[in-house]
N, C-alpha and C. Protein backbone atom coordinates (compact mmCIF):
# COMPACT_ATOMS: atom_id res chain seq x y z
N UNK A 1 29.88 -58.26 -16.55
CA UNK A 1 28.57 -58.20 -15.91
C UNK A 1 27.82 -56.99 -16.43
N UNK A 2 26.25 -57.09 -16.35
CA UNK A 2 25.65 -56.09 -16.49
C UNK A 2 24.60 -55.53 -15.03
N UNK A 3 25.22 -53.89 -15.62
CA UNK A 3 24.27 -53.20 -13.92
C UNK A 3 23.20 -52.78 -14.74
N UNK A 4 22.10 -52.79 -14.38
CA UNK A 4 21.08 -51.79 -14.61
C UNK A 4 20.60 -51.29 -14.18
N UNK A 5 19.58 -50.47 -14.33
CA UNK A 5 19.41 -48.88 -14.04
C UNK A 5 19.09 -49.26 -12.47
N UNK A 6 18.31 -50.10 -11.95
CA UNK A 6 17.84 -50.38 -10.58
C UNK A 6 19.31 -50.63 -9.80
N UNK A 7 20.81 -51.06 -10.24
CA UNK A 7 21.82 -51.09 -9.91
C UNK A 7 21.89 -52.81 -9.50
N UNK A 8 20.93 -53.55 -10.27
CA UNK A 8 21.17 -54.84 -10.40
C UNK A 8 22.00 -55.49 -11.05
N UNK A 9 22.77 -56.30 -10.28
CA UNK A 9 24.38 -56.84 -11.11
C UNK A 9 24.26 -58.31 -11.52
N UNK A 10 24.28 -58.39 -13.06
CA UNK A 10 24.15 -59.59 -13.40
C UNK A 10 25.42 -60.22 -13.00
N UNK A 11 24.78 -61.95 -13.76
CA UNK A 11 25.78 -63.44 -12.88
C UNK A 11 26.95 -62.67 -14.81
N UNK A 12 28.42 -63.20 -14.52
CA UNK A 12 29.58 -62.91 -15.07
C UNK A 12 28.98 -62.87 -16.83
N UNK A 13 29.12 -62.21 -17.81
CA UNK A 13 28.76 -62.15 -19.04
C UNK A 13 29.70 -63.90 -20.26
N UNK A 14 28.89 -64.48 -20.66
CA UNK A 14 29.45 -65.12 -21.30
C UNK A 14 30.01 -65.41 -22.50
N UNK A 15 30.94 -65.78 -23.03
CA UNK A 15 32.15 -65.38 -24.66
C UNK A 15 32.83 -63.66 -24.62
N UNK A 16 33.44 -63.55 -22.72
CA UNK A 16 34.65 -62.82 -23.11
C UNK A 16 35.91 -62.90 -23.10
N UNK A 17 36.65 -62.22 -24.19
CA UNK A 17 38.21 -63.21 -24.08
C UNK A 17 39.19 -62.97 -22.97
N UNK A 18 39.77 -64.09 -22.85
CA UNK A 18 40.72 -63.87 -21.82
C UNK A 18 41.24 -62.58 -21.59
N UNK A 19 41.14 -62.10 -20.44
CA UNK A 19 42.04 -60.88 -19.77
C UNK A 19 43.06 -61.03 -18.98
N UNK A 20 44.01 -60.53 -19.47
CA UNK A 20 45.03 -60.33 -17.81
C UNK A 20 45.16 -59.29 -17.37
N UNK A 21 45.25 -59.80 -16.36
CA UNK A 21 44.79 -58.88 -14.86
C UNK A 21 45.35 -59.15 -13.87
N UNK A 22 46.76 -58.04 -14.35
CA UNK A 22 48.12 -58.12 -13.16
C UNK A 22 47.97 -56.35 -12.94
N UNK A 23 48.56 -56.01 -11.78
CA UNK A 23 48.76 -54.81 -11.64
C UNK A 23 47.71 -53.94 -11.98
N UNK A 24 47.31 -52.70 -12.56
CA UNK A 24 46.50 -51.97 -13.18
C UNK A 24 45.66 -52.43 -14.31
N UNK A 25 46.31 -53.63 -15.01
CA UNK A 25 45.68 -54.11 -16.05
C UNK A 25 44.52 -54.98 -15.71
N UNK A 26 43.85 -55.09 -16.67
CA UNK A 26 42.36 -56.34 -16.57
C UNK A 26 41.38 -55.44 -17.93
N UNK A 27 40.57 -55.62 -17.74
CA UNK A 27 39.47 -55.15 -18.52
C UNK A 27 39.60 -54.06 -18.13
N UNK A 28 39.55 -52.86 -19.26
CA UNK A 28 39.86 -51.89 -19.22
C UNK A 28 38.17 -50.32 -19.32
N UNK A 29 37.89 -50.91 -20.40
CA UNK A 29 36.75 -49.64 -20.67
C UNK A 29 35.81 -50.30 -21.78
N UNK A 30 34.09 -49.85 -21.67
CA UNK A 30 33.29 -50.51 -22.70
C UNK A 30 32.59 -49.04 -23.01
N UNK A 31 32.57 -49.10 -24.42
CA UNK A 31 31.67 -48.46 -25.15
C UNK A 31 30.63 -48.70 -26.09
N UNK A 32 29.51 -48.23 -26.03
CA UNK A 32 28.05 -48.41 -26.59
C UNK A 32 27.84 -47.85 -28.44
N UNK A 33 28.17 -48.90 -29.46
CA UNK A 33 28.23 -48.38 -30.74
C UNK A 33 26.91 -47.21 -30.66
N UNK A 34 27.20 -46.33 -31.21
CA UNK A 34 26.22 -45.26 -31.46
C UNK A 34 24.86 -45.69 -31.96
N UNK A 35 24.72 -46.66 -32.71
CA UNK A 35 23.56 -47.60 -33.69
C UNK A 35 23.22 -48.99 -32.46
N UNK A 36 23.76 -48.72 -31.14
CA UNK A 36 23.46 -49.90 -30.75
C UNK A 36 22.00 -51.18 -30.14
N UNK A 37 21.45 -49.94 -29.62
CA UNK A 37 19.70 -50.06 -30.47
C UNK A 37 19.68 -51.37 -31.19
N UNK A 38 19.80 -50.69 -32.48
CA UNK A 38 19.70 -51.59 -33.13
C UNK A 38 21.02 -52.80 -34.22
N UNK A 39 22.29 -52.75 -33.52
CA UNK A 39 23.29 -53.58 -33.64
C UNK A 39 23.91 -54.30 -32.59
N UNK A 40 23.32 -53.61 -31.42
CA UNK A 40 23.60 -54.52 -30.18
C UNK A 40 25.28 -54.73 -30.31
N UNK A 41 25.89 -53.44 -31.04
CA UNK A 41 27.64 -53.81 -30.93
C UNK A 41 28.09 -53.06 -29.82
N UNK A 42 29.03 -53.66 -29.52
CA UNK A 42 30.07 -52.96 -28.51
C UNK A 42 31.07 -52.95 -28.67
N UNK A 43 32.41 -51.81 -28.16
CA UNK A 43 33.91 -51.81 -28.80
C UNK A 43 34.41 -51.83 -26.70
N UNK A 44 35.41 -52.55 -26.43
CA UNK A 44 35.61 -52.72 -25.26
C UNK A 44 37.56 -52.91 -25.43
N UNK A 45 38.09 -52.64 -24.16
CA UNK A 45 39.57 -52.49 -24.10
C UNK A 45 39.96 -53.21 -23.19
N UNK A 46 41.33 -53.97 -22.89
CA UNK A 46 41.48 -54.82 -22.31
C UNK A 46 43.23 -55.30 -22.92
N UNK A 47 43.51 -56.20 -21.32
CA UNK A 47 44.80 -56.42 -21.49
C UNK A 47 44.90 -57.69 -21.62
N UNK A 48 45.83 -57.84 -23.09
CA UNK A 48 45.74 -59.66 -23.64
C UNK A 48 47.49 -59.81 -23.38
N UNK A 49 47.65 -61.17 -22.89
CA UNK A 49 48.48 -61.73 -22.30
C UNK A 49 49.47 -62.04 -23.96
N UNK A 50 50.49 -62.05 -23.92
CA UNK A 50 51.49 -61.90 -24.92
C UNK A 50 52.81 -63.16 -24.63
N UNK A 51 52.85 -64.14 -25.07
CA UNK A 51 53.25 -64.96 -25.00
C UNK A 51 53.53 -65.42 -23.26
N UNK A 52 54.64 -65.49 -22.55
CA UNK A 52 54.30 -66.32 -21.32
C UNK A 52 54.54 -65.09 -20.05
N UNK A 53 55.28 -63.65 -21.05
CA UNK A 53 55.21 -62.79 -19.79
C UNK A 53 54.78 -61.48 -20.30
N UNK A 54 54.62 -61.40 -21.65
CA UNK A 54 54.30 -60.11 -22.01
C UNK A 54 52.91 -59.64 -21.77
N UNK A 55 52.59 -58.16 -22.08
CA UNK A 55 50.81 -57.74 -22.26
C UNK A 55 50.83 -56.85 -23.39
N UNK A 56 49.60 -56.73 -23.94
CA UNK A 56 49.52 -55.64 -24.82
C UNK A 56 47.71 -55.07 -24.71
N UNK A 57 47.40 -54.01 -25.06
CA UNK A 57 46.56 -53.28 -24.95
C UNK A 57 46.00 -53.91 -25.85
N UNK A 58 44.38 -53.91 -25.93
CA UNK A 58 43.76 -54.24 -27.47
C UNK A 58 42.22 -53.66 -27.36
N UNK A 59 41.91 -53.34 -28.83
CA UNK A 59 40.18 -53.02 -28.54
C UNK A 59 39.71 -53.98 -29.44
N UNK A 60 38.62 -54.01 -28.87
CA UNK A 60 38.18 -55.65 -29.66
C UNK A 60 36.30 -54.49 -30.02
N UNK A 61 35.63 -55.45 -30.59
CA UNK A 61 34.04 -54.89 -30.85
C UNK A 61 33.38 -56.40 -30.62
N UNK A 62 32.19 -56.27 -30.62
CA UNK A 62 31.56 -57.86 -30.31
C UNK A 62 30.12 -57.32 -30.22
N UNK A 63 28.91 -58.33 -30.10
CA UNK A 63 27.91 -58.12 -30.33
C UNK A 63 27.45 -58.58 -28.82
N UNK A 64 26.87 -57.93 -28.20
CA UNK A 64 25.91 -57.99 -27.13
C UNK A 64 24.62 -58.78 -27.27
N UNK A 65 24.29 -59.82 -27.00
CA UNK A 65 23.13 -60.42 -27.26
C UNK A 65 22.51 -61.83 -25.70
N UNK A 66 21.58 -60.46 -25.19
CA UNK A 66 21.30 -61.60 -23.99
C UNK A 66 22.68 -61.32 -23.01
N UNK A 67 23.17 -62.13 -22.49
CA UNK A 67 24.26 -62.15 -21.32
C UNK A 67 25.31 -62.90 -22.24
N UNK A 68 25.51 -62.66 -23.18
CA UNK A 68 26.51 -63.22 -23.67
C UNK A 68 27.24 -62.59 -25.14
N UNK A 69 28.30 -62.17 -25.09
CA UNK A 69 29.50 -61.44 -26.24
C UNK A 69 29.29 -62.88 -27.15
N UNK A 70 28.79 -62.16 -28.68
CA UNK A 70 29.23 -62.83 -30.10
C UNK A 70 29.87 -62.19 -30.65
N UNK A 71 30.61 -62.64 -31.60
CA UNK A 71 31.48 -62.53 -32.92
C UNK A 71 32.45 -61.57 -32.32
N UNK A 72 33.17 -61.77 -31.08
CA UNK A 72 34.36 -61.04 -30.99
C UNK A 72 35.27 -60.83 -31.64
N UNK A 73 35.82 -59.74 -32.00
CA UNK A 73 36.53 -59.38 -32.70
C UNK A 73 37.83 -58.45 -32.10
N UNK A 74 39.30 -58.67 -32.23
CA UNK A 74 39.94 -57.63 -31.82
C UNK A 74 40.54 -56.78 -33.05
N UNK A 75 40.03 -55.85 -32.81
CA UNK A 75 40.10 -54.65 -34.04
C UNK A 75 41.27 -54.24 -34.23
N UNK A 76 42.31 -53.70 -33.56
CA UNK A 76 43.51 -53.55 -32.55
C UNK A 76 44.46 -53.84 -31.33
N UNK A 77 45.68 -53.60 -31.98
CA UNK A 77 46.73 -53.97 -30.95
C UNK A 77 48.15 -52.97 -30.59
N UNK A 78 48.03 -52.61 -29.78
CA UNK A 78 48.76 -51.21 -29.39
C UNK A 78 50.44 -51.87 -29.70
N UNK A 79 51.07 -51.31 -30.04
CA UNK A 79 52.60 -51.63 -30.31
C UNK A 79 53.56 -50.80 -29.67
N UNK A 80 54.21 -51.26 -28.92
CA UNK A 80 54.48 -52.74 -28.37
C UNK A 80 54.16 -53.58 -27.48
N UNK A 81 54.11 -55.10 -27.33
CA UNK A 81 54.08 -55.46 -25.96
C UNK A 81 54.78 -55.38 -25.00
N UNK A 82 54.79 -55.07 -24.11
CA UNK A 82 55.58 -55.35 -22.91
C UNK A 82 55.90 -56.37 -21.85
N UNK A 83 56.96 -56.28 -21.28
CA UNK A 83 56.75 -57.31 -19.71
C UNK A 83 55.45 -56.85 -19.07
N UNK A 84 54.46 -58.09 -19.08
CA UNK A 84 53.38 -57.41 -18.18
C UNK A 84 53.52 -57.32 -16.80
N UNK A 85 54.22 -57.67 -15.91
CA UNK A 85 54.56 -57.49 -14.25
C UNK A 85 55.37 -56.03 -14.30
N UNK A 86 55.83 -56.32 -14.83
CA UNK A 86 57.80 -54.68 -14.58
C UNK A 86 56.35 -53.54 -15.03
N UNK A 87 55.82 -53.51 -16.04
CA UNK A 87 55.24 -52.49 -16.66
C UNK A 87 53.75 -52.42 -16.94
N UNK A 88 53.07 -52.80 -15.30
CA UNK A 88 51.55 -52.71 -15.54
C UNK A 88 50.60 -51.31 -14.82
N UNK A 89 51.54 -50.41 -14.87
CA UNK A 89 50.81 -48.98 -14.69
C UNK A 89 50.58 -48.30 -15.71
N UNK A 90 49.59 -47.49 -15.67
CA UNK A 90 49.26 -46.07 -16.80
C UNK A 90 49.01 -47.02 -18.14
N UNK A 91 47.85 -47.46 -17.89
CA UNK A 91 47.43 -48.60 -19.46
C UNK A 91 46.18 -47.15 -19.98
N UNK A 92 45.77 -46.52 -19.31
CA UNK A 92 44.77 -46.22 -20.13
C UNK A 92 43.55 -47.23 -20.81
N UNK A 93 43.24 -46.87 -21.39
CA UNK A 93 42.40 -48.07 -22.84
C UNK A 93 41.10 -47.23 -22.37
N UNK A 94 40.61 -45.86 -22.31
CA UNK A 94 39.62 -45.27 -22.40
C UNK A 94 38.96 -45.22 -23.79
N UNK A 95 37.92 -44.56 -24.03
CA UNK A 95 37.42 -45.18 -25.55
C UNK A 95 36.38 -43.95 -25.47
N UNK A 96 36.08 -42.94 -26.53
CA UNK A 96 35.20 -42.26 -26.96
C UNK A 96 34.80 -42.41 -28.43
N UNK A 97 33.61 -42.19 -29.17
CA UNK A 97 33.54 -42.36 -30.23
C UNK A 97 32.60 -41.02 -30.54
N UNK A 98 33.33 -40.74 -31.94
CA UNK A 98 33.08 -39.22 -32.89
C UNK A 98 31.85 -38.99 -33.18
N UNK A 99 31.85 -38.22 -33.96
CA UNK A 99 30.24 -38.38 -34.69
C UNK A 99 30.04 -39.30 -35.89
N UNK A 100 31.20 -39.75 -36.75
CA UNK A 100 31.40 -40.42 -37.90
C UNK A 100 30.76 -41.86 -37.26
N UNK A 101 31.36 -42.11 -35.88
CA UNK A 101 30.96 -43.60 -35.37
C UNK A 101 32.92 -44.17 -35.26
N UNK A 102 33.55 -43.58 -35.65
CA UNK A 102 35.07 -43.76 -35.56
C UNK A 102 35.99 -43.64 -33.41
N UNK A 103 36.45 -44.79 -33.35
CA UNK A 103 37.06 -44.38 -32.13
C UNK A 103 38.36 -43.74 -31.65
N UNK A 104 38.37 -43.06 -30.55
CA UNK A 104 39.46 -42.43 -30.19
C UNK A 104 39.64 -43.13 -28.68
N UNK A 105 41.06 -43.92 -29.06
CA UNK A 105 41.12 -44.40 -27.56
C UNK A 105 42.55 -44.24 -27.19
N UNK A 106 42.33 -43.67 -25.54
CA UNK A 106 43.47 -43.60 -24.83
C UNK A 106 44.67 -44.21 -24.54
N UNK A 107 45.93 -44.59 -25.07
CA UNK A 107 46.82 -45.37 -24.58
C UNK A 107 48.01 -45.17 -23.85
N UNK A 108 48.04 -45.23 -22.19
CA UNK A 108 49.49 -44.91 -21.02
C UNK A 108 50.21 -45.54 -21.97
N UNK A 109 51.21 -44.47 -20.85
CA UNK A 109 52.84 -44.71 -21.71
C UNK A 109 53.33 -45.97 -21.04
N UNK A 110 52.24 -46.81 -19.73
CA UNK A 110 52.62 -48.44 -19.16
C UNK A 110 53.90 -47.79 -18.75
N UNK A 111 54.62 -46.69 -18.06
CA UNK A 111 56.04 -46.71 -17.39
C UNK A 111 55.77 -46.57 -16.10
N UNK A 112 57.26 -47.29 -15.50
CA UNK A 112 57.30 -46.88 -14.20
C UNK A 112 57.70 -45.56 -13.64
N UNK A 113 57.46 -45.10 -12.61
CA UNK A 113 58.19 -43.52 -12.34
C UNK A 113 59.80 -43.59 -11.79
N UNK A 114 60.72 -43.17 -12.64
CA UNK A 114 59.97 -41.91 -13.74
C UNK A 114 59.42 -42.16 -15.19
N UNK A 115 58.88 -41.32 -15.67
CA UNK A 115 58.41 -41.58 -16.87
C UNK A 115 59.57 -41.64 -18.28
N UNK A 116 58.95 -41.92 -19.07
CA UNK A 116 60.33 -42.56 -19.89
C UNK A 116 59.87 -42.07 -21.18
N UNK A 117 60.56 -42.20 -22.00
CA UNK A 117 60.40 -41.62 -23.84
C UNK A 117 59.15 -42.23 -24.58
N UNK A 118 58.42 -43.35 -24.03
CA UNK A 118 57.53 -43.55 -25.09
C UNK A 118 56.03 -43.00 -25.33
N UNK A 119 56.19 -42.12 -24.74
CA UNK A 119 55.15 -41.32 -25.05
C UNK A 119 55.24 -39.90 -26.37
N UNK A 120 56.68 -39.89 -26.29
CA UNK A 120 57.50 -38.88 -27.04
C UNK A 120 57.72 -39.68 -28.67
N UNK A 121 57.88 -40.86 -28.21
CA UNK A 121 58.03 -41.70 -30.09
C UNK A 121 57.04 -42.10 -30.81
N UNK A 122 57.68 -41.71 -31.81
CA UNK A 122 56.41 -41.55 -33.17
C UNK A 122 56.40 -42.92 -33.40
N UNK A 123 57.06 -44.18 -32.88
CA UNK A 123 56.91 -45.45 -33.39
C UNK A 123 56.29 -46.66 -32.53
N UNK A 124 55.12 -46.28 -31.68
CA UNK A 124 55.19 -46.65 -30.83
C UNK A 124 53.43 -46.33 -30.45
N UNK A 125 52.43 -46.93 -30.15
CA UNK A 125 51.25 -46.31 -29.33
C UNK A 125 50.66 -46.18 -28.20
N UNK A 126 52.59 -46.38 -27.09
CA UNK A 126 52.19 -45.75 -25.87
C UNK A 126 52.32 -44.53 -25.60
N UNK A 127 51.43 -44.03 -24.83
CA UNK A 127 51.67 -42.80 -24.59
C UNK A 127 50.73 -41.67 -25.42
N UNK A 128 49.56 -42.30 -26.04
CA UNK A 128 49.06 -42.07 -27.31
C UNK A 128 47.25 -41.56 -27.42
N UNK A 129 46.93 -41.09 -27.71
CA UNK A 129 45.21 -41.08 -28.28
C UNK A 129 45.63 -41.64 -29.36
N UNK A 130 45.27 -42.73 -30.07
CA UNK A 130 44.64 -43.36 -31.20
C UNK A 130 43.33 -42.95 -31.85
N UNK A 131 43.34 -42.87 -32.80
CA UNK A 131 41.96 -42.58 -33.98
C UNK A 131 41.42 -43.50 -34.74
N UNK A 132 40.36 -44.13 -34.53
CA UNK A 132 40.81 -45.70 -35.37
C UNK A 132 38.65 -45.48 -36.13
N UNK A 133 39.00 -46.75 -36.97
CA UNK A 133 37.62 -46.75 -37.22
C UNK A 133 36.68 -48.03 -36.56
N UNK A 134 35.88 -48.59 -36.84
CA UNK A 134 35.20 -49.35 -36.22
C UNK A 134 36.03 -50.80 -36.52
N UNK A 135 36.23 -50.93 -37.97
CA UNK A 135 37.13 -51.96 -38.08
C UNK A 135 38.76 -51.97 -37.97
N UNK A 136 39.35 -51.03 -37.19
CA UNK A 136 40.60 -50.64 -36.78
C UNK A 136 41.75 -50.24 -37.00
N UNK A 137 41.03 -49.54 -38.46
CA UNK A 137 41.89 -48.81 -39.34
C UNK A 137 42.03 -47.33 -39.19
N UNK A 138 43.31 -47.04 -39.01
CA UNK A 138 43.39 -45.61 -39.17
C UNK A 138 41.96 -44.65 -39.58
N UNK A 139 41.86 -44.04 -39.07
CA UNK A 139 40.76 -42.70 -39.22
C UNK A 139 41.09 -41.82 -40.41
N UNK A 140 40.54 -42.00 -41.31
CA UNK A 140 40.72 -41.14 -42.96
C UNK A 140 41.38 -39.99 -42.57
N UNK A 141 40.81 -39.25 -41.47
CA UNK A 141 41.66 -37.44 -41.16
C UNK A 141 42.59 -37.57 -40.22
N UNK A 142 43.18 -38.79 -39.63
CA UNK A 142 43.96 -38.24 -38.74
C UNK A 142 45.56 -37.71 -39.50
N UNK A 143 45.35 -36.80 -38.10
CA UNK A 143 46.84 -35.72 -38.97
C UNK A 143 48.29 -35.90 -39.01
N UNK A 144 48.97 -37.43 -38.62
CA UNK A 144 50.04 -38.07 -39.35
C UNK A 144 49.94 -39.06 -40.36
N UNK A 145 48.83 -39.30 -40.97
CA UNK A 145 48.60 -40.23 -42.18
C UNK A 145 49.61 -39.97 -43.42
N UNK A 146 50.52 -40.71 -43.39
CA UNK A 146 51.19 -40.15 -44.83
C UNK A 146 52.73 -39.50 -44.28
N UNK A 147 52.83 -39.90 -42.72
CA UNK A 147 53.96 -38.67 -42.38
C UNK A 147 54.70 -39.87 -42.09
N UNK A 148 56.27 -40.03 -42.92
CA UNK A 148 57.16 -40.86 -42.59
C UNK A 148 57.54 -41.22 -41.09
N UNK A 149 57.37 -42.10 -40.45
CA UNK A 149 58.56 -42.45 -39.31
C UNK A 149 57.06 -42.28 -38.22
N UNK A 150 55.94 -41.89 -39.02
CA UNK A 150 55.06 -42.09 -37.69
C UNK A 150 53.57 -42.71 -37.73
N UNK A 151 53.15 -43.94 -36.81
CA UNK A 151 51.99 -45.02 -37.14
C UNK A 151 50.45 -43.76 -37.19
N UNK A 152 49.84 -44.32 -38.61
CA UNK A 152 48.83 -43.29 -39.02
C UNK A 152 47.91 -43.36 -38.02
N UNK A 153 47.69 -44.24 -37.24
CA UNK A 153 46.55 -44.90 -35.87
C UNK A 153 46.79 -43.00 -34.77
N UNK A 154 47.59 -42.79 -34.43
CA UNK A 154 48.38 -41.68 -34.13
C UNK A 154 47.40 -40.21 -34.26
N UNK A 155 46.64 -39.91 -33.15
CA UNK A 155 45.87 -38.68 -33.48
C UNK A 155 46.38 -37.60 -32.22
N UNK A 156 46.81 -37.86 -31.36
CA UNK A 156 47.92 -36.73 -30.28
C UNK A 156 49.03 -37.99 -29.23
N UNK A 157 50.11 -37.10 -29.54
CA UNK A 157 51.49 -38.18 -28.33
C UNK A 157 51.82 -37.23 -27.31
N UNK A 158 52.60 -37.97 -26.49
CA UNK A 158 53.07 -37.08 -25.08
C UNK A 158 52.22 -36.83 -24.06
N UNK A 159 51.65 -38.14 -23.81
CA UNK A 159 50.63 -38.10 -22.93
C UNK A 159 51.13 -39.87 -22.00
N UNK A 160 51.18 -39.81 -20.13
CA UNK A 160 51.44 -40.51 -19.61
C UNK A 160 50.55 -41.39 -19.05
N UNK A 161 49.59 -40.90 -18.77
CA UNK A 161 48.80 -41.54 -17.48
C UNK A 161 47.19 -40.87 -18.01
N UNK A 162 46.70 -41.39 -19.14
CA UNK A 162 45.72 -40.83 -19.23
C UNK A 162 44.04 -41.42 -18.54
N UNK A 163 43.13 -40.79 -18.05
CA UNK A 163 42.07 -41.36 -17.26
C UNK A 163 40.64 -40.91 -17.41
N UNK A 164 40.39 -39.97 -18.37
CA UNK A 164 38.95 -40.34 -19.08
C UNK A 164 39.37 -39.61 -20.53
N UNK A 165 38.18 -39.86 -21.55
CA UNK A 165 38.43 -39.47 -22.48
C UNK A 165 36.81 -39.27 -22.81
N UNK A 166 36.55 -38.70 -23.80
CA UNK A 166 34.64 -37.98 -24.18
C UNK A 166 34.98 -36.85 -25.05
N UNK A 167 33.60 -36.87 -25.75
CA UNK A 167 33.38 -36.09 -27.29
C UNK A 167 32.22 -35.36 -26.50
N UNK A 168 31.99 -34.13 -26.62
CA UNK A 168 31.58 -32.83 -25.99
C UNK A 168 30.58 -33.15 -27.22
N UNK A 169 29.08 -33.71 -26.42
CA UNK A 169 27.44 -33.34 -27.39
C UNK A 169 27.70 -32.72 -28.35
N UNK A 170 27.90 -31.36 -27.43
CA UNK A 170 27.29 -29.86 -28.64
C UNK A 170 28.51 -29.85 -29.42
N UNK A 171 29.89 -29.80 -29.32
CA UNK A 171 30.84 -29.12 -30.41
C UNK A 171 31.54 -30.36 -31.09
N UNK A 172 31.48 -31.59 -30.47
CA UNK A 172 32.16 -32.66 -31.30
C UNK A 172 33.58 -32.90 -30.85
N UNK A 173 33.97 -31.78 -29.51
CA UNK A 173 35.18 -31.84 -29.88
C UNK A 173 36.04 -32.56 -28.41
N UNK A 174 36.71 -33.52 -28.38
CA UNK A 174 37.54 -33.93 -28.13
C UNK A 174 38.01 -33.79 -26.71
N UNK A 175 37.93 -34.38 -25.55
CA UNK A 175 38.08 -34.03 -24.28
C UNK A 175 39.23 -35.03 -23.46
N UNK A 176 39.87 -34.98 -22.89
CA UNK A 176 40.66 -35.96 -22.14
C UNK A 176 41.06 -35.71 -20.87
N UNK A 177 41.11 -36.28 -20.15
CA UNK A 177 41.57 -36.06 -18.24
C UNK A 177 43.04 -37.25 -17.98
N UNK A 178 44.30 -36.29 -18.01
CA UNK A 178 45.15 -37.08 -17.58
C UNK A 178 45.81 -36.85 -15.87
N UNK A 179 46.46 -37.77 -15.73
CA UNK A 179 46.78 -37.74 -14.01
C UNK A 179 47.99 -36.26 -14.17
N UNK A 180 47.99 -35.40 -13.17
CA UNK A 180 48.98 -34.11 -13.95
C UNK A 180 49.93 -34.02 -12.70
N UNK A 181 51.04 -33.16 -13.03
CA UNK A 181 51.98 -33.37 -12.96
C UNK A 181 52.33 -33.45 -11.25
N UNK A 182 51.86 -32.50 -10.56
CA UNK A 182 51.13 -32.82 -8.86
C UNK A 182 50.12 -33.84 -8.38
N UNK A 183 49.94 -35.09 -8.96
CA UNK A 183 48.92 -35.93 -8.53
C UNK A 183 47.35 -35.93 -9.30
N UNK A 184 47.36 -34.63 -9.30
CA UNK A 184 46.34 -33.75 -9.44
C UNK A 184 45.66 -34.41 -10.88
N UNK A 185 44.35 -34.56 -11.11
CA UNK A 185 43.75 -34.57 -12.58
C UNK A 185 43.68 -33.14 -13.16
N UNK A 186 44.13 -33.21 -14.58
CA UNK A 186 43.90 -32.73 -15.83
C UNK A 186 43.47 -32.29 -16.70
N UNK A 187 42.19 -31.38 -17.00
CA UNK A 187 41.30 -31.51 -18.16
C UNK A 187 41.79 -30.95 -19.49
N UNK A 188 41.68 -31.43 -20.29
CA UNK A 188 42.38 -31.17 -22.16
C UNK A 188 41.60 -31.20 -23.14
N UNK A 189 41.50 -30.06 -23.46
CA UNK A 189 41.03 -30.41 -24.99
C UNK A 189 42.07 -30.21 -26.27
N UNK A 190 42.03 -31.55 -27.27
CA UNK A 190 42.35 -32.27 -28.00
C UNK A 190 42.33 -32.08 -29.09
C-alpha cells in the first residue's frame, strides 16, 4: 500500500511477489532508488517461502508505476534457508543506500534464544550487513572481497537482532540500531 503525506492509505499495491508471513517474517523494508524521480525504482526486502517449509530473506528492486510493481526483480538471496516456523525471529532485511547508489542491508542471525554461531560464520549471511549493488553484486570495496572462506556480499558479521540501518547526510557514514544485550536498543556506527 501507499500512505501519503495527508496519511491516506491506498487499496493493496498490485504485481507483488508472494510473501511469507509466519512469525516476524512478511514484508520486510522499502527503499526509494536515489534517481527515483525519475526511475520510479524501488529495492524492497521480504521473506520468500523455500520449498514446502523453508524461508529465506531476499531483496528484490522493481519499478513503481501507478499502484502497481513492474519488472520485479530479486537481486538477492541471503544463504541459507531455513525452517521458516522453528526460525522466524531476528530477520532484519533493513536497507540503506550509499552515495554510489549501492545497498547495505541488514540480515538477523533468524535464531532462537539463545543465540547461536551464525552470526560469527564467514559462510553464511545471517547475522550480517551485506553490501551489494543495485544489481546484487558484491560492492567493488567491500573489505572481504578476495578473502578465502568468506561470501564477498559480507561488509560487517556478529550482529543478532538488527532494527534500523541509515547513511548519515553529512559524513556518508554508516549507522545501525541493534536490539542490545538488556532488551535495550543499540546505536553503531559501521
Amino acid at each position: 500500500r501507499i500512505v501519503d503525506a495527508k496519511g491516506q492509505v491506498s487499496e493493496p499495491l498490485s504485481g507483488v511477489p508472494s510473501v511469507l508471513a509466519v512469525g516476524q517474517v512478511g514484508l520486510l523494508d522499502v527503499a526509494l532508488d536515489p534517481q527515483f524521480a525519475n526511475n520510479h525504482r524501488i529495492f524492497f526486502t521480504y521473506s520468500e517461502a523455500v520449498g514446502e517449509s523453508y524461508s529465506n530473506i531476499v531483496v528484490a528492486r522493481a519499478r513503481l508505476e501507478g499502484r502497481a510493481l513492474q519488472d520485479v526483480n530479486v537481486i538477492f538471496r541471503a544463504k541459507p534457508a531455513l525452517p521458516a516456523r522453528a526460525l522466524s525471529s531476528n530477520q532484519g532485511g533493513r536497507i540503506a543506500i550509499d552515495r554510489d547508489g549501492n545497498l547495505f542491508v541488514i540480515l538477523g542471525d533468524r535464531s532462537k534464544s539463545p543465540p547461536w554461531d551464525m552470526a560469527q560464520r564467514s559462510d553464511t549471511d545471517l547475522g550480517k550487513v551485506i553490501h551489494i549493488t543495485a544489481n546484487g553484486d558484491p560492492a567493488p570495496n567491500n573489505p572481504f572481497i578476495g578473502k578465502s572462506g568468506v561470501l564477498p556480499e559480507i561488509y560487517s558479521f556478529g550482529h543478532r537482532s538488527e532494527e534500523g540501518l541509515t547513511i548519515d547526510p553529512a559524513t556518508g557514514r554508516l549507522w545501525e540500531v541493534e536490539d542490545g544485550p538488556r532488551g535495550g536498543d543499540e546505536l553503531n556506527s559501521i
